[in-house]
N, C-alpha and C. Protein backbone atom coordinates (compact mmCIF):
# COMPACT_ATOMS: atom_id res chain seq x y z
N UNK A 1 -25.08 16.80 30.98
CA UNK A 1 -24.12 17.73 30.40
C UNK A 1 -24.57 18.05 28.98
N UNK A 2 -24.95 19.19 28.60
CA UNK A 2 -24.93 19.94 27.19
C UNK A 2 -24.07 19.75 26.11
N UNK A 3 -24.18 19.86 25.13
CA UNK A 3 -23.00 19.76 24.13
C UNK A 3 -22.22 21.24 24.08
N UNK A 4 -22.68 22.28 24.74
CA UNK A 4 -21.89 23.38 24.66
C UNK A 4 -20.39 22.89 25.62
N UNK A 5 -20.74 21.87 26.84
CA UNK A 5 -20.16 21.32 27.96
C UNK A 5 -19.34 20.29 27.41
N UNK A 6 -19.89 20.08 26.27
CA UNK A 6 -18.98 18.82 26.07
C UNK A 6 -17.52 18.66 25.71
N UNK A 7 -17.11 17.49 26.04
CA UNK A 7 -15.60 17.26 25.52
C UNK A 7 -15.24 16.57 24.83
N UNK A 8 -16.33 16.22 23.31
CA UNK A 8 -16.31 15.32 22.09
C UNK A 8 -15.91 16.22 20.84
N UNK A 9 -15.00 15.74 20.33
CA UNK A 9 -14.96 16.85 18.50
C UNK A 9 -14.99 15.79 17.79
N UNK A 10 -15.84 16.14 16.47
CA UNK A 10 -16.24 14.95 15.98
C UNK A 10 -15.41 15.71 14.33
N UNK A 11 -14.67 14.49 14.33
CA UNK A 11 -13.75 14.67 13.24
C UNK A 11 -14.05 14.04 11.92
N UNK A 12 -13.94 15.60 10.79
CA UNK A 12 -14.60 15.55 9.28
C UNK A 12 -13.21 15.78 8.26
N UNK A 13 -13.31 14.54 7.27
CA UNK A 13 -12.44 15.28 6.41
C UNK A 13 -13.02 16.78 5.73
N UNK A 14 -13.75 17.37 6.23
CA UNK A 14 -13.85 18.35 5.34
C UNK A 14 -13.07 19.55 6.21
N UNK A 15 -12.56 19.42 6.84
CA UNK A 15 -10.89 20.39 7.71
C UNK A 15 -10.02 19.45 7.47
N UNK A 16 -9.06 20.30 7.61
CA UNK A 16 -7.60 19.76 7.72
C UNK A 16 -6.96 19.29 9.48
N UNK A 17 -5.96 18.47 9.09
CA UNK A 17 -5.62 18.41 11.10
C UNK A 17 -5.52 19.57 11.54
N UNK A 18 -5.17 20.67 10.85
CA UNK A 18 -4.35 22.34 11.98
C UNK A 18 -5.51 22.36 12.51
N UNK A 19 -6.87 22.39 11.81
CA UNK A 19 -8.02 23.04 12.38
C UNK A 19 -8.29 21.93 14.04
N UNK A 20 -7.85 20.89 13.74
CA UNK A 20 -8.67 20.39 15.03
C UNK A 20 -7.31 20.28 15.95
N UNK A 21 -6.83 20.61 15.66
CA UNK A 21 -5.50 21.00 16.60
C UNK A 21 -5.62 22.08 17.58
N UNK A 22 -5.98 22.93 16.66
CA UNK A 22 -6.30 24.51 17.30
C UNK A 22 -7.87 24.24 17.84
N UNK A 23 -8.94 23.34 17.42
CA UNK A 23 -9.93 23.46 18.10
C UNK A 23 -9.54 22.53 19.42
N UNK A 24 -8.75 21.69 19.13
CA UNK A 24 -8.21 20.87 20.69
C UNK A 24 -8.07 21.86 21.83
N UNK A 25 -7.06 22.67 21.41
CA UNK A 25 -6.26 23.28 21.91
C UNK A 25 -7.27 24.28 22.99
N UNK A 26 -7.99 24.85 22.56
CA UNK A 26 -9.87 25.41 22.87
C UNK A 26 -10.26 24.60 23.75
N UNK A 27 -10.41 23.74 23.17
CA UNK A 27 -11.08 22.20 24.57
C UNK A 27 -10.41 22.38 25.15
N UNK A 28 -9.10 22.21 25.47
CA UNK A 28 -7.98 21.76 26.78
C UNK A 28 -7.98 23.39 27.56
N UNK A 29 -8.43 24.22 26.89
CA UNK A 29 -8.85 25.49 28.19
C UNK A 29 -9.55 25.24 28.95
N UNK A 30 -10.54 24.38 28.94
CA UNK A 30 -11.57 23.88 30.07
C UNK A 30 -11.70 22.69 30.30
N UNK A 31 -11.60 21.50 29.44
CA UNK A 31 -11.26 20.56 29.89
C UNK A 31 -10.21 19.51 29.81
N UNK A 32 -9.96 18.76 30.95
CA UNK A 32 -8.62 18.19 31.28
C UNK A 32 -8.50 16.85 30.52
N UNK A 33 -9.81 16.48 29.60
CA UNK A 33 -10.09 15.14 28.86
C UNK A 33 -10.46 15.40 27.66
N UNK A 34 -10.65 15.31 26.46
CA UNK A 34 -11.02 15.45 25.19
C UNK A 34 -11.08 14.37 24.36
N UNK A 35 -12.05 14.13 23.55
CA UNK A 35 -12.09 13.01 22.94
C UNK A 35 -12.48 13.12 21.32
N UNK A 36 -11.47 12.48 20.15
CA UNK A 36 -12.13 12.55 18.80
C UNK A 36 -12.74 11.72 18.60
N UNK A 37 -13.39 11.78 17.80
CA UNK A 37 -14.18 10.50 17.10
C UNK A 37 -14.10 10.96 16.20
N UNK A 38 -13.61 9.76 15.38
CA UNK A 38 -13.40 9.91 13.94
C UNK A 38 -14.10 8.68 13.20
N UNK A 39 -14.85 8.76 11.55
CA UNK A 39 -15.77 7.84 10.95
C UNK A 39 -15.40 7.81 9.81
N UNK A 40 -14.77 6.73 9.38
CA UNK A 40 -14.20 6.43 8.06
C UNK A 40 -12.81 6.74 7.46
N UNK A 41 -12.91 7.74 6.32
CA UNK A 41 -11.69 8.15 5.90
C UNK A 41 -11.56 9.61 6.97
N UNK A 42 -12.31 9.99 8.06
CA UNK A 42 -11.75 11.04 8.53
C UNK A 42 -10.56 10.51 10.21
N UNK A 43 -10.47 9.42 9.50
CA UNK A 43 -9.70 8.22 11.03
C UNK A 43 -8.35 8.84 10.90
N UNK A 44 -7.63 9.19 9.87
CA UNK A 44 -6.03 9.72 9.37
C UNK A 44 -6.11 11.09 10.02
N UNK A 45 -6.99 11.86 9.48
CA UNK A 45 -7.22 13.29 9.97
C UNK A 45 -7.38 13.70 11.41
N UNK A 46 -7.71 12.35 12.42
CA UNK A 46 -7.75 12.54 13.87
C UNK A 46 -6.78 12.21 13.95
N UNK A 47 -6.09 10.90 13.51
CA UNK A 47 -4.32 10.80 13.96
C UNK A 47 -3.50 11.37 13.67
N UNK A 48 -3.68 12.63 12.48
CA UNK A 48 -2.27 13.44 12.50
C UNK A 48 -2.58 14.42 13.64
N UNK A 49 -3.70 14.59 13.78
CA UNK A 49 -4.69 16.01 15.01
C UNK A 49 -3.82 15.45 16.05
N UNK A 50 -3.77 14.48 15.94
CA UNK A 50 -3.86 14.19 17.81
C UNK A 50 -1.89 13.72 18.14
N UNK A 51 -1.99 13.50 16.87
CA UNK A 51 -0.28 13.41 17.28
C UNK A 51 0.66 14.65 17.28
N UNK A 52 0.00 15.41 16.43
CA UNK A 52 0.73 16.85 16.71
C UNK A 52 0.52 17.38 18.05
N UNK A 53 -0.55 16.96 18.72
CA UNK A 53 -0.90 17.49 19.91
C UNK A 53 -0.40 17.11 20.65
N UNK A 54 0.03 15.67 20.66
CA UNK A 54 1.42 14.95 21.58
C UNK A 54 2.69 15.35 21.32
N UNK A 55 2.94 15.23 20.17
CA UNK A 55 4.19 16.26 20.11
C UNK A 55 4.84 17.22 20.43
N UNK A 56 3.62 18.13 20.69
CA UNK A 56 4.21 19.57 20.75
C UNK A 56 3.77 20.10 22.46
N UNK A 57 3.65 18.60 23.15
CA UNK A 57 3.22 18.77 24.47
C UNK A 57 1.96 19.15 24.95
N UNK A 58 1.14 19.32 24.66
CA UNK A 58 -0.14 20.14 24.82
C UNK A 58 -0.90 19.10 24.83
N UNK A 59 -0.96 17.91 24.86
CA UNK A 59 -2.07 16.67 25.29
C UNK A 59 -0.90 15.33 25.11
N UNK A 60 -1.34 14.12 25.82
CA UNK A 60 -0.88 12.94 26.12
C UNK A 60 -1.80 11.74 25.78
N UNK A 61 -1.68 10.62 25.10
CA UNK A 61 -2.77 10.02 24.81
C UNK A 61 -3.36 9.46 26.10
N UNK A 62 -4.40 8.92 26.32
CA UNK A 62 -4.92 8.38 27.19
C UNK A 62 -5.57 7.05 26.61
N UNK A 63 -6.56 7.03 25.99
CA UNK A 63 -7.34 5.95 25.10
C UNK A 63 -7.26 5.92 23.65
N UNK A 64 -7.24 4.86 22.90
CA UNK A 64 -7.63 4.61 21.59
C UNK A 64 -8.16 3.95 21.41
N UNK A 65 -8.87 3.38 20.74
CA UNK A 65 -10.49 2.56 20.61
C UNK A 65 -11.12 2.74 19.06
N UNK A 66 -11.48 1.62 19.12
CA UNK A 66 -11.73 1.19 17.87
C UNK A 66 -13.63 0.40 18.05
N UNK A 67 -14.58 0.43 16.97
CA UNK A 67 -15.55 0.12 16.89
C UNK A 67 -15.90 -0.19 15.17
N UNK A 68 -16.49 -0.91 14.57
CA UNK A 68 -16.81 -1.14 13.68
C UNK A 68 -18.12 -1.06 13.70
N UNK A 69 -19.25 0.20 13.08
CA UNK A 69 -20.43 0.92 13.19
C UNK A 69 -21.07 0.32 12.10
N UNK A 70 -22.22 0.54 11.64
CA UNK A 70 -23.03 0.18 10.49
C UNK A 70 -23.75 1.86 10.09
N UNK A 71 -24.01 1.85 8.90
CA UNK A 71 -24.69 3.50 8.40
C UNK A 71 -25.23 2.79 7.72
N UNK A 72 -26.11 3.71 7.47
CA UNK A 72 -27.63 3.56 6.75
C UNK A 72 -26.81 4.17 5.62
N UNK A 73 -26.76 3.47 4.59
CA UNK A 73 -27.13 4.27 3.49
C UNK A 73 -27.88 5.76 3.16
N UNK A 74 -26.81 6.76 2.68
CA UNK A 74 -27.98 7.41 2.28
C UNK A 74 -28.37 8.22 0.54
N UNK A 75 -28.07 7.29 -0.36
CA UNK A 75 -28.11 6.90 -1.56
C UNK A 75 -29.64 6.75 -1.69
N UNK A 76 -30.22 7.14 -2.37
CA UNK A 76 -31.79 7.04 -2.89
C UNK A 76 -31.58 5.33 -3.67
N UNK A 77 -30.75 4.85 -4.20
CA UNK A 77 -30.34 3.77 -4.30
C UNK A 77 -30.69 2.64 -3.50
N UNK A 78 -31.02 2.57 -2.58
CA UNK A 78 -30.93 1.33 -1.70
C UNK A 78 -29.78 0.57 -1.80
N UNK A 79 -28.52 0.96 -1.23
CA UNK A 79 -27.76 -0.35 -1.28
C UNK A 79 -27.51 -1.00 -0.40
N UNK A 80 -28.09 -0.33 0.68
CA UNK A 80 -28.05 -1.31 1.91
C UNK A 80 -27.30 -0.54 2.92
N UNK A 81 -26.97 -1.43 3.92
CA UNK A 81 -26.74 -0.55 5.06
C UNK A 81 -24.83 -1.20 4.66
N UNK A 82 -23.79 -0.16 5.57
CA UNK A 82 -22.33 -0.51 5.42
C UNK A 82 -21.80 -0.29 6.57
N UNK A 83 -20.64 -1.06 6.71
CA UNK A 83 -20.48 -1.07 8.01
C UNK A 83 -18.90 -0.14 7.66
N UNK A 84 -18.60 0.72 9.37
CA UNK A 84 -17.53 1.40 9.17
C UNK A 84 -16.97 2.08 10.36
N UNK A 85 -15.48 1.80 9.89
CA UNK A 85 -14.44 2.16 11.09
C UNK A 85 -14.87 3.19 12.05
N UNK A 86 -14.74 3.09 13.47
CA UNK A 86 -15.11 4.27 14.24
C UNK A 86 -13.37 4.15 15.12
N UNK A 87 -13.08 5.70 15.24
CA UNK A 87 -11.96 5.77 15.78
C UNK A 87 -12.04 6.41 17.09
N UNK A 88 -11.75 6.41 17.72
CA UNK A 88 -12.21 7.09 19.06
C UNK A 88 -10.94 7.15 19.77
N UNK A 89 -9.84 8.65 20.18
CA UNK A 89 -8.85 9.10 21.11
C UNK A 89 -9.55 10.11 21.86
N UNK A 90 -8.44 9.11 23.06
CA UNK A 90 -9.00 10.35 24.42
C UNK A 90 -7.90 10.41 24.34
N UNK A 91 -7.52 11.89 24.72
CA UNK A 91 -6.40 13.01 24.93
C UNK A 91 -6.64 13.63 25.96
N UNK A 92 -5.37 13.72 27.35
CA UNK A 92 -5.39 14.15 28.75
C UNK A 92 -4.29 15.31 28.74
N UNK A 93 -5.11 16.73 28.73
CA UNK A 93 -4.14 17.85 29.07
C UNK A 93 -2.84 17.68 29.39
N UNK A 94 -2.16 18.08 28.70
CA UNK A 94 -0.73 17.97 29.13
C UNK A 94 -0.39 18.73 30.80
N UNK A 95 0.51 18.25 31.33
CA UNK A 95 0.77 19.13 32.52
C UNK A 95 1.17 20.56 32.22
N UNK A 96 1.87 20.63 31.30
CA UNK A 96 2.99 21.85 30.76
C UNK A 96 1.59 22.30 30.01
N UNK A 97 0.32 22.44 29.99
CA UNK A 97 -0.48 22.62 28.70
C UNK A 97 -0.34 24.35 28.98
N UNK A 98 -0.23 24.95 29.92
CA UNK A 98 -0.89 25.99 30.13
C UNK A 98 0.76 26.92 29.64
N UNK A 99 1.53 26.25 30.10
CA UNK A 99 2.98 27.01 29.81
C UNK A 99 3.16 26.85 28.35
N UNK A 100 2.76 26.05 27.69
CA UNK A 100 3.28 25.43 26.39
C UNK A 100 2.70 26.58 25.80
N UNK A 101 1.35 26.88 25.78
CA UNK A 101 0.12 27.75 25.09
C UNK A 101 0.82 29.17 25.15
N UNK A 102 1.41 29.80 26.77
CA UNK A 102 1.78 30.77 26.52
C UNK A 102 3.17 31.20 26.06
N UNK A 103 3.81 29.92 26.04
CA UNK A 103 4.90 30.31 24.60
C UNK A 103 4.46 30.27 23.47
N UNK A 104 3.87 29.40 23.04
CA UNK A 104 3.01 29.94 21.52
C UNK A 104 3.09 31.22 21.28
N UNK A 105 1.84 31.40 22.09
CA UNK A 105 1.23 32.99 22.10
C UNK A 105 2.41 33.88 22.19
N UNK A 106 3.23 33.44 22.96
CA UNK A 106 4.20 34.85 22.55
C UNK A 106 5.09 34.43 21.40
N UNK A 107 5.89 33.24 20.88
CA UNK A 107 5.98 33.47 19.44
C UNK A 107 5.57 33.64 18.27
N UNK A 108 4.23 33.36 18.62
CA UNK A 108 2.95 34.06 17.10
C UNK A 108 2.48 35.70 17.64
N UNK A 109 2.57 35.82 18.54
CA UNK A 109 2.30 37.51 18.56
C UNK A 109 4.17 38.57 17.98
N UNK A 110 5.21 37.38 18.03
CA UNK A 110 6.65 38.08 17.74
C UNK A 110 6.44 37.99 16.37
N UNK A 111 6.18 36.87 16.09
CA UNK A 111 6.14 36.68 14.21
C UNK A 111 5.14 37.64 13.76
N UNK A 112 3.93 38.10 14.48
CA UNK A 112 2.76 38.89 13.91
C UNK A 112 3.65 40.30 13.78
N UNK A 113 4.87 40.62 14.92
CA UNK A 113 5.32 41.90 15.03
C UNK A 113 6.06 42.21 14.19
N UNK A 114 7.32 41.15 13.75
CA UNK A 114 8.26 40.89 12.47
C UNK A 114 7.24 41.01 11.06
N UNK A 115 6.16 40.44 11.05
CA UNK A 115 5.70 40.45 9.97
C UNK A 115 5.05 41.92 9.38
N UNK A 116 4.58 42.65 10.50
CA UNK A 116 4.01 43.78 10.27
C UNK A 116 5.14 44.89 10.21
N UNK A 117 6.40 44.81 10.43
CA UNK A 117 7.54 45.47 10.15
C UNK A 117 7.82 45.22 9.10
N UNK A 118 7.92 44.12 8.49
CA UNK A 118 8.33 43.60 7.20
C UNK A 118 7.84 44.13 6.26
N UNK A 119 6.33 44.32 6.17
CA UNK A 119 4.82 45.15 4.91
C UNK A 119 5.45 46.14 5.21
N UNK A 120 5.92 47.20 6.18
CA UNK A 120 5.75 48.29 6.40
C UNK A 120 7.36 48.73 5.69
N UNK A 121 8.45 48.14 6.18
CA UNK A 121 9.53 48.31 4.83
C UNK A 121 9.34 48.17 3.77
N UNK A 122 8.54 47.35 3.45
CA UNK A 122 8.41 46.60 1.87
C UNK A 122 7.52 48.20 1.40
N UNK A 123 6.68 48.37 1.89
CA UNK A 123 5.41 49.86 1.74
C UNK A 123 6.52 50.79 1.42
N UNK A 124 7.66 51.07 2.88
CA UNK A 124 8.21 52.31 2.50
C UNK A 124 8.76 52.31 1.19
N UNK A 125 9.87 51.15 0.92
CA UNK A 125 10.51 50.81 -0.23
C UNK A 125 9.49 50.92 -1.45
N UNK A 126 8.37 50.92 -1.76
CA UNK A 126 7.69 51.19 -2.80
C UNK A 126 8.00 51.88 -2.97
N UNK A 127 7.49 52.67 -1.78
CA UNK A 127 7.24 54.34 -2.07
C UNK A 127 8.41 55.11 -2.42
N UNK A 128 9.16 54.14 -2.22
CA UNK A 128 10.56 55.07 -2.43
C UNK A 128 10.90 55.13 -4.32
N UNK A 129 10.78 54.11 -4.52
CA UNK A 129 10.95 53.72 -6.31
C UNK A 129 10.22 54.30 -6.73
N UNK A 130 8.95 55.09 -6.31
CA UNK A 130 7.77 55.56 -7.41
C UNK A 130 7.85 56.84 -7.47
């Protein structure tokens, strides 16, 4: 299996949880298993990911798993090698995943419609004062 195939997201503090929420959310279009791995301080950033994703129905935990890894240093320093938390959730499509998604989609396409009514009063109302 390819990594285009794959069903690993490898979780960076350099996003926030929404982002791997919504990239979950991507995975669970094709597959019925998904898994984070998370390394270090990005271990918080997979557990808020993955609990919003239980929350809001759209995945169920399956596994959590834990490993304590070693990294190479990579400090021109030599300080040696360090050892460090590996977090690892598997998340199993929700049953409701496919119904859940298309209520979303239709309350972010209502809010997109409210919102674009909203600029467009606010526009006329300029235009009206000037």
């Amino acid at each position: 299996m390819g990594p285009e195939n794959s069903n690993q997201i490898n979780v960076s503090v350099k996003k926030n949880p929404n982002f791997y929420v919504f990239l979950a959310k991507k995975y669970f279009e094709t597959h019925e298993t998904i898994e984070l791995h998370a390394l270090g301080n990005a271990v918080s950033t997979s557990v808020i990911a993955s609990e919003n994703l239980v929350r809001n129905n759209y995945a169920t935990f399956g596994e959590i798993r834990t490993k304590t890894i070693t990294v190479q240093s990579t400090q021109g320093n030599n300080r040696g090698d360090s050892k460090k938390a590996k977090l690892f959730i598997t998340l199993n499509r929700s049953k409701d995943f496919f119904d859940v998604m298309k209520k979303f989609n239709e309350i972010r396409e209502e809010n997109e419609r409210l919102n674009a009514k909203e600029t467009e009063e606010k526009k006329a109302s300029t235009e009206e004062q000037q």
